[in-house]
PDB file of N, CA and C in Angstrom:
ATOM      1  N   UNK A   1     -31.465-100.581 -53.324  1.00  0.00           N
ATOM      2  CA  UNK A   1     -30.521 -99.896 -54.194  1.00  0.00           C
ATOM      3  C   UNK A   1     -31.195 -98.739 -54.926  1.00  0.00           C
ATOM      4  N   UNK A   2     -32.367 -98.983 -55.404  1.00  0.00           N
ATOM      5  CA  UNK A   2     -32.784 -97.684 -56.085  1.00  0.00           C
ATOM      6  C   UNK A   2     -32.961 -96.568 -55.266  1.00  0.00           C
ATOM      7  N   UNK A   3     -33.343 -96.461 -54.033  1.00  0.00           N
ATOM      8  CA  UNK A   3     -33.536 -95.309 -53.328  1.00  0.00           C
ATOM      9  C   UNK A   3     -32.280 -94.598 -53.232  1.00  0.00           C
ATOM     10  N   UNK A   4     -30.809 -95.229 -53.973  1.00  0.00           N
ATOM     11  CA  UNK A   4     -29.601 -94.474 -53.357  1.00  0.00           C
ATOM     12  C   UNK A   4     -29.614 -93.518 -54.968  1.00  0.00           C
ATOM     13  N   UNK A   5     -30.630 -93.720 -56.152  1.00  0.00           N
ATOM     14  CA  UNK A   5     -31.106 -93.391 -57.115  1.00  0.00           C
ATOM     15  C   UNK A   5     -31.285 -91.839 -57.433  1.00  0.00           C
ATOM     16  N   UNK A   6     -30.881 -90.721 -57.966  1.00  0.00           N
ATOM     17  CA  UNK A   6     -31.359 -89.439 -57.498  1.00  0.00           C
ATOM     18  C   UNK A   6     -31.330 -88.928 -59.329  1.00  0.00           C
ATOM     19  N   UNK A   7     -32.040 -88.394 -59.926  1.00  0.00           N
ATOM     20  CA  UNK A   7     -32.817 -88.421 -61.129  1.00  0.00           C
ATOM     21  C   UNK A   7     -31.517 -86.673 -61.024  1.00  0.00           C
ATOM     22  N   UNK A   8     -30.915 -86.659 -62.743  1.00  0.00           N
ATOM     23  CA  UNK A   8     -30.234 -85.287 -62.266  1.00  0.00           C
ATOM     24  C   UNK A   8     -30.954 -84.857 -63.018  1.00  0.00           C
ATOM     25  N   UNK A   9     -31.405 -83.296 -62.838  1.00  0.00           N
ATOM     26  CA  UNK A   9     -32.118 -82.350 -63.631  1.00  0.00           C
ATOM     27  C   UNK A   9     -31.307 -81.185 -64.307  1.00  0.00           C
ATOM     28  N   UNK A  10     -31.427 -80.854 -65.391  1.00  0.00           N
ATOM     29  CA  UNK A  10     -30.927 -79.528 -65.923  1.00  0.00           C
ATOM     30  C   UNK A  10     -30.983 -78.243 -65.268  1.00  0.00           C
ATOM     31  N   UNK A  11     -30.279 -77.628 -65.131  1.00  0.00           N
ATOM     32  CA  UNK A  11     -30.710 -76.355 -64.267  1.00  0.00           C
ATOM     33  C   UNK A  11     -31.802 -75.552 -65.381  1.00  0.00           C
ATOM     34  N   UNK A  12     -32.450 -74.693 -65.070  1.00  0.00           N
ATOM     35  CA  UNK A  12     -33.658 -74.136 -66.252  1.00  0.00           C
ATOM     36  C   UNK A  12     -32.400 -73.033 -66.438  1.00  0.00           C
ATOM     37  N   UNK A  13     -32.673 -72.291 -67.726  1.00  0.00           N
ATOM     38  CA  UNK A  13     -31.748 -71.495 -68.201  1.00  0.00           C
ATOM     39  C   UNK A  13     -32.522 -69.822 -67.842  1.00  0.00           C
ATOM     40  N   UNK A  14     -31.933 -69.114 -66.661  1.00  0.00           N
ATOM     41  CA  UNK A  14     -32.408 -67.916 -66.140  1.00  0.00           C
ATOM     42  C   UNK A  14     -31.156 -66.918 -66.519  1.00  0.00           C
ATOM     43  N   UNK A  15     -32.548 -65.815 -67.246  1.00  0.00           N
ATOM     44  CA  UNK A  15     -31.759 -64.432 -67.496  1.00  0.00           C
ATOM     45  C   UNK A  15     -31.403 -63.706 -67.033  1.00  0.00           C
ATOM     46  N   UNK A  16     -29.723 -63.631 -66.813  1.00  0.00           N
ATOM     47  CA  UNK A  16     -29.084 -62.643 -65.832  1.00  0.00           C
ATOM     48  C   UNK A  16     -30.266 -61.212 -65.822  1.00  0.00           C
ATOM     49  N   UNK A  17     -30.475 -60.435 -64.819  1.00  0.00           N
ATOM     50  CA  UNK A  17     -31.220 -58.997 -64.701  1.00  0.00           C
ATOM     51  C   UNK A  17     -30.759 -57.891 -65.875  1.00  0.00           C
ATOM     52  N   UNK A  18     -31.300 -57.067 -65.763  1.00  0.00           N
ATOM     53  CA  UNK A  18     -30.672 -56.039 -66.683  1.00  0.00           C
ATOM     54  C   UNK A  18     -29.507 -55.605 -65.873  1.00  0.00           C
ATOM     55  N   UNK A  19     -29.969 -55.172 -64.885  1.00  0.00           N
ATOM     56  CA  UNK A  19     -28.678 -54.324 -63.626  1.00  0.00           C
ATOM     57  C   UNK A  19     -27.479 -55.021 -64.131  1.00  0.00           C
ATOM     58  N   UNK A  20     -27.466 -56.841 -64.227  1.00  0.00           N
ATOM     59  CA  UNK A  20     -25.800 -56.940 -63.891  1.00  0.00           C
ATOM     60  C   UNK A  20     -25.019 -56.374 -65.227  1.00  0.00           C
ATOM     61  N   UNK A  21     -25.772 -55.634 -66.450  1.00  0.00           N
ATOM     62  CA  UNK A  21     -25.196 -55.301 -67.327  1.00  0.00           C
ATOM     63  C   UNK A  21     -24.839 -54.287 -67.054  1.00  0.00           C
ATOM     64  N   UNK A  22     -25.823 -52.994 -66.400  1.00  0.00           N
ATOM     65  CA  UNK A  22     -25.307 -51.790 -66.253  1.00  0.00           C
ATOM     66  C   UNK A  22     -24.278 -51.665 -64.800  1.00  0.00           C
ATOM     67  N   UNK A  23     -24.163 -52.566 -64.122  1.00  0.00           N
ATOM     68  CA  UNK A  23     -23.440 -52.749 -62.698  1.00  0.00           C
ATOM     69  C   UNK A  23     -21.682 -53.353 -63.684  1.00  0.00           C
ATOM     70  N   UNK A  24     -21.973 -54.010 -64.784  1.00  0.00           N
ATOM     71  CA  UNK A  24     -20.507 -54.700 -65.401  1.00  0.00           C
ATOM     72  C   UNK A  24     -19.904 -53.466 -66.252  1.00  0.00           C
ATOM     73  N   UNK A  25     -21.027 -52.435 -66.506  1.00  0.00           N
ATOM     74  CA  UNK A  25     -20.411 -51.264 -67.085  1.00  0.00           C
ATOM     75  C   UNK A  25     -19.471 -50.264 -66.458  1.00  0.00           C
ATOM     76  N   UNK A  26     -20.259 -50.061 -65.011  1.00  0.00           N
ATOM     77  CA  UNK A  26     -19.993 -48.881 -64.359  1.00  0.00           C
ATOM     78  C   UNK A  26     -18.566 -49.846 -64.009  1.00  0.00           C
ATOM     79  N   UNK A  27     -18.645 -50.867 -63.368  1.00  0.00           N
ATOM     80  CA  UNK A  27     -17.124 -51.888 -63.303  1.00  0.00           C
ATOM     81  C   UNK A  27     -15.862 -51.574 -64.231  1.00  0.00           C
ATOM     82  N   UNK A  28     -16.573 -51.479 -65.316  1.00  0.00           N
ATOM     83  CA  UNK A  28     -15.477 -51.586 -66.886  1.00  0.00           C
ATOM     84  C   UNK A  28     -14.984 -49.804 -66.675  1.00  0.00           C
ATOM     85  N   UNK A  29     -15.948 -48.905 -66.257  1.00  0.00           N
ATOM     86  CA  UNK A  29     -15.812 -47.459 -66.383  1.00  0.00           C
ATOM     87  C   UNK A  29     -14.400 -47.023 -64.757  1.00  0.00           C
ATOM     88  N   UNK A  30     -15.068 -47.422 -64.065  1.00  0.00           N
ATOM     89  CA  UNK A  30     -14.161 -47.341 -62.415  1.00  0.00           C
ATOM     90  C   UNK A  30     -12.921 -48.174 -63.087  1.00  0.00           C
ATOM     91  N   UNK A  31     -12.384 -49.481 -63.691  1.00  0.00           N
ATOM     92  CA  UNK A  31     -11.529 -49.847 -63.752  1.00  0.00           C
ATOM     93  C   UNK A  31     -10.084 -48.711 -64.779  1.00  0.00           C
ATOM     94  N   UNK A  32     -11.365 -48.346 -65.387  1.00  0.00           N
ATOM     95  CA  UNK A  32     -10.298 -47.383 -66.848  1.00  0.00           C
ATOM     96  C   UNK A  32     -10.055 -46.495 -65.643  1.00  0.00           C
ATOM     97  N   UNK A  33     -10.614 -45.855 -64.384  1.00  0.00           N
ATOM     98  CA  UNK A  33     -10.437 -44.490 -63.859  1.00  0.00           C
ATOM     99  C   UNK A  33      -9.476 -44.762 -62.949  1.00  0.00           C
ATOM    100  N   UNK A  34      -9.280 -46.027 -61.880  1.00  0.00           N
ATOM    101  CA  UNK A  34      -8.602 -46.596 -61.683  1.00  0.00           C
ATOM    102  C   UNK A  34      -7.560 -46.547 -61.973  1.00  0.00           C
ATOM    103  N   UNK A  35      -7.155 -47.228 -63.760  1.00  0.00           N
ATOM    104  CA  UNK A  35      -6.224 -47.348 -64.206  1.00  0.00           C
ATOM    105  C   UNK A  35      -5.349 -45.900 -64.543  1.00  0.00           C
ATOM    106  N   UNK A  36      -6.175 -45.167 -65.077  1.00  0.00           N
ATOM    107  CA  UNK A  36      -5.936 -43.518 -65.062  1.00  0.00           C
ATOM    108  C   UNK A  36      -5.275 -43.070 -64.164  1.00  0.00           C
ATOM    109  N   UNK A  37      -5.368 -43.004 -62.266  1.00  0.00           N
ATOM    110  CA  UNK A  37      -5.071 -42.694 -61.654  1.00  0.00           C
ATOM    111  C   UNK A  37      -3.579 -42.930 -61.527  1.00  0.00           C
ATOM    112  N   UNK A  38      -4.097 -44.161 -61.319  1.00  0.00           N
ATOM    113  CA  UNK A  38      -2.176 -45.320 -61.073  1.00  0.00           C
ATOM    114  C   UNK A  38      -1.323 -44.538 -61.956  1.00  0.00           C
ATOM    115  N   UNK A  39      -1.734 -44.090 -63.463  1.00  0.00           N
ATOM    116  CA  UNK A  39      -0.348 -44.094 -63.953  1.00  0.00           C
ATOM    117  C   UNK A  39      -0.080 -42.693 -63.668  1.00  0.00           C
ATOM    118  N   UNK A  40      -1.061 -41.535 -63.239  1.00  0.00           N
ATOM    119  CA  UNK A  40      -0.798 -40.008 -63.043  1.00  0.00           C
ATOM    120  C   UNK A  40      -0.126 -40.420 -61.368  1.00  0.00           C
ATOM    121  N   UNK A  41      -0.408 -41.004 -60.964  1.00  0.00           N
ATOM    122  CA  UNK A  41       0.562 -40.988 -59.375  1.00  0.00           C
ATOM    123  C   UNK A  41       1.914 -41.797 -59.536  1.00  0.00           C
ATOM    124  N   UNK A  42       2.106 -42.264 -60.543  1.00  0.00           N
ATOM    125  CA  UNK A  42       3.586 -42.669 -61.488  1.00  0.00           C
ATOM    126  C   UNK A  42       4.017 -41.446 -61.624  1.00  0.00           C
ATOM    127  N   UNK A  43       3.489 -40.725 -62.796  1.00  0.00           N
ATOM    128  CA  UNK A  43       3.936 -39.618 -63.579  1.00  0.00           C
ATOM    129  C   UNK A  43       4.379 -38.707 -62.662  1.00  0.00           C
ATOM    130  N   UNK A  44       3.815 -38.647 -61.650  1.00  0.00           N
ATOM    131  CA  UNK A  44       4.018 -37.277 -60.248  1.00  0.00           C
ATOM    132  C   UNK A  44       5.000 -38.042 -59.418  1.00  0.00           C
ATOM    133  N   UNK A  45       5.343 -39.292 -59.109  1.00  0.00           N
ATOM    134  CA  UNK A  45       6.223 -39.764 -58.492  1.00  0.00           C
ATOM    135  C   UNK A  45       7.738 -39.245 -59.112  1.00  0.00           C
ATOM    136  N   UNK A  46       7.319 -39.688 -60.937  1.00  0.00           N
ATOM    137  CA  UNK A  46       8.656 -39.774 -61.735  1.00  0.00           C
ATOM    138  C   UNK A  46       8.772 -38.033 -61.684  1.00  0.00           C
ATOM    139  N   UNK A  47       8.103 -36.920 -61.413  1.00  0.00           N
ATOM    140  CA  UNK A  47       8.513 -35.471 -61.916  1.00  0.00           C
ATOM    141  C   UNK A  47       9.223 -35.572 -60.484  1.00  0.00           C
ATOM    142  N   UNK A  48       8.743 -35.839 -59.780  1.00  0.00           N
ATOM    143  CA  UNK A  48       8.954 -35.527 -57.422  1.00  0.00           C
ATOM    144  C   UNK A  48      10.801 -36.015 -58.019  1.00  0.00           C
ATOM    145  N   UNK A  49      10.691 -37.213 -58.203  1.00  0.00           N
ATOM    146  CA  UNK A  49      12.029 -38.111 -57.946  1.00  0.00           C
ATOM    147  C   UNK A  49      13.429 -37.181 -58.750  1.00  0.00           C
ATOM    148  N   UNK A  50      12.767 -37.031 -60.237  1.00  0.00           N
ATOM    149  CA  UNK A  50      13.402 -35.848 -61.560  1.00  0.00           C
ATOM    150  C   UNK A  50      13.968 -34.551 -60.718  1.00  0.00           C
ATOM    151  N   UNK A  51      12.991 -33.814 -60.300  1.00  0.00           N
ATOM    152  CA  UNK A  51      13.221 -32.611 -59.306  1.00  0.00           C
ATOM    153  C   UNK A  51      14.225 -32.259 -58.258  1.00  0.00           C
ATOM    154  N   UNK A  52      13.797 -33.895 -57.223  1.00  0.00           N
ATOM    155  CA  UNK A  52      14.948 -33.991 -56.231  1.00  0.00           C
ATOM    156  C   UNK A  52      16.239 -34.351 -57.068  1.00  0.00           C
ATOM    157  N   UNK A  53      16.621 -35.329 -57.925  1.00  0.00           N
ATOM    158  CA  UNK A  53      18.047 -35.706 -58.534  1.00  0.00           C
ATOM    159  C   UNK A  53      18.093 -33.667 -58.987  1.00  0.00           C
ATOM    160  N   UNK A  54      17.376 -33.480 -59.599  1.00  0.00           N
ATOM    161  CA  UNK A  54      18.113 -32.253 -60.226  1.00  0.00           C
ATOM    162  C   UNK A  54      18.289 -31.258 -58.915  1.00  0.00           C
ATOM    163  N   UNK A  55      17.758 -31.222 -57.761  1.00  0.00           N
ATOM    164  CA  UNK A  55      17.996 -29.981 -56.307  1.00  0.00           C
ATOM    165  C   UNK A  55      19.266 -30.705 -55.928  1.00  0.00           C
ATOM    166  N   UNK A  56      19.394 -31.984 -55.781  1.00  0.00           N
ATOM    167  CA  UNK A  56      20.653 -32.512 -54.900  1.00  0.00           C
ATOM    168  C   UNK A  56      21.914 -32.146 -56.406  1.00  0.00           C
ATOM    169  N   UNK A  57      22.340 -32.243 -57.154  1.00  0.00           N
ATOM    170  CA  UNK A  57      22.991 -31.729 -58.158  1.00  0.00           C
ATOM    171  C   UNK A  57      23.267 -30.385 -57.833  1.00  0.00           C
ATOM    172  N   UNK A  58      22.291 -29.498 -58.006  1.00  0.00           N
ATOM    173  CA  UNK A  58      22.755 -27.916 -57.951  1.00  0.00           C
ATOM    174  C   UNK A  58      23.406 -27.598 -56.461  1.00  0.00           C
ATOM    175  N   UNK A  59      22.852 -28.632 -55.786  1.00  0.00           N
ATOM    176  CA  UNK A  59      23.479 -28.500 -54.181  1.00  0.00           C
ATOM    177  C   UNK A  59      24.706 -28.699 -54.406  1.00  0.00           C
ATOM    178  N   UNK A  60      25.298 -29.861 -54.986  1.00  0.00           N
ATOM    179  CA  UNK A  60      26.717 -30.645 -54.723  1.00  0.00           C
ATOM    180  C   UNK A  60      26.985 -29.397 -55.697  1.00  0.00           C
ATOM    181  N   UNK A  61      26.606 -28.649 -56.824  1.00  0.00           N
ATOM    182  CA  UNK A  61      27.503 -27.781 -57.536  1.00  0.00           C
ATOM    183  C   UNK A  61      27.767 -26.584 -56.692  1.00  0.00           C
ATOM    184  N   UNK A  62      26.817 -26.121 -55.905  1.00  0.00           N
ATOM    185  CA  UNK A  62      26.809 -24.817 -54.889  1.00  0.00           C
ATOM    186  C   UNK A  62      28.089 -25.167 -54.008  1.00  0.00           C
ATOM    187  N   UNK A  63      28.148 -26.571 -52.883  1.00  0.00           N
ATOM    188  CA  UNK A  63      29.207 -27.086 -52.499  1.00  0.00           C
ATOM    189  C   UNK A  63      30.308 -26.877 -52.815  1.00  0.00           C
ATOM    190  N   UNK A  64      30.387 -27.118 -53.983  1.00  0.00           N
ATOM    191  CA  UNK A  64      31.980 -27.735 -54.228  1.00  0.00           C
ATOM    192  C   UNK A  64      32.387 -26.460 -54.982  1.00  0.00           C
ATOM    193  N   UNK A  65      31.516 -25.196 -55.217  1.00  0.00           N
ATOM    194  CA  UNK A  65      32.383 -24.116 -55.293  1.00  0.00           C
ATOM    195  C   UNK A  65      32.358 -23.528 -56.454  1.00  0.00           C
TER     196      UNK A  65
END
């Protein structure tokens, strides 16, 4: 029975590198630029979409006379 016995050990407590701090920065920096992007390809979607409603309007007014 004792050999089925296995002694648990603490893991030793190791200091993340410096890198993964400056690697969690540049992360935190790409995510804001990221996020930046998304909402300017919103903003250009919402002017594109604004533009066309207002061309199809002046059309139906040209139309109808």
């Amino acid at each position: 029975m004792n050999d089925k016995i296995v002694e648990l050990k603490r893991p030793e407590y190791v200091q993340p590198p410096v890198t993964d701090f400056w690697f969690a920065q540049v992360d935190n920096r790409l995510g804001r630029i990221e996020l930046m992007v998304n909402r300017l390809e919103w903003q250009i979607l919402l002017i594109v979409c604004a533009c066309a409603a207002v061309f199809v309007l002046e059309l139906l007014a040209v139309l109808k006379g």
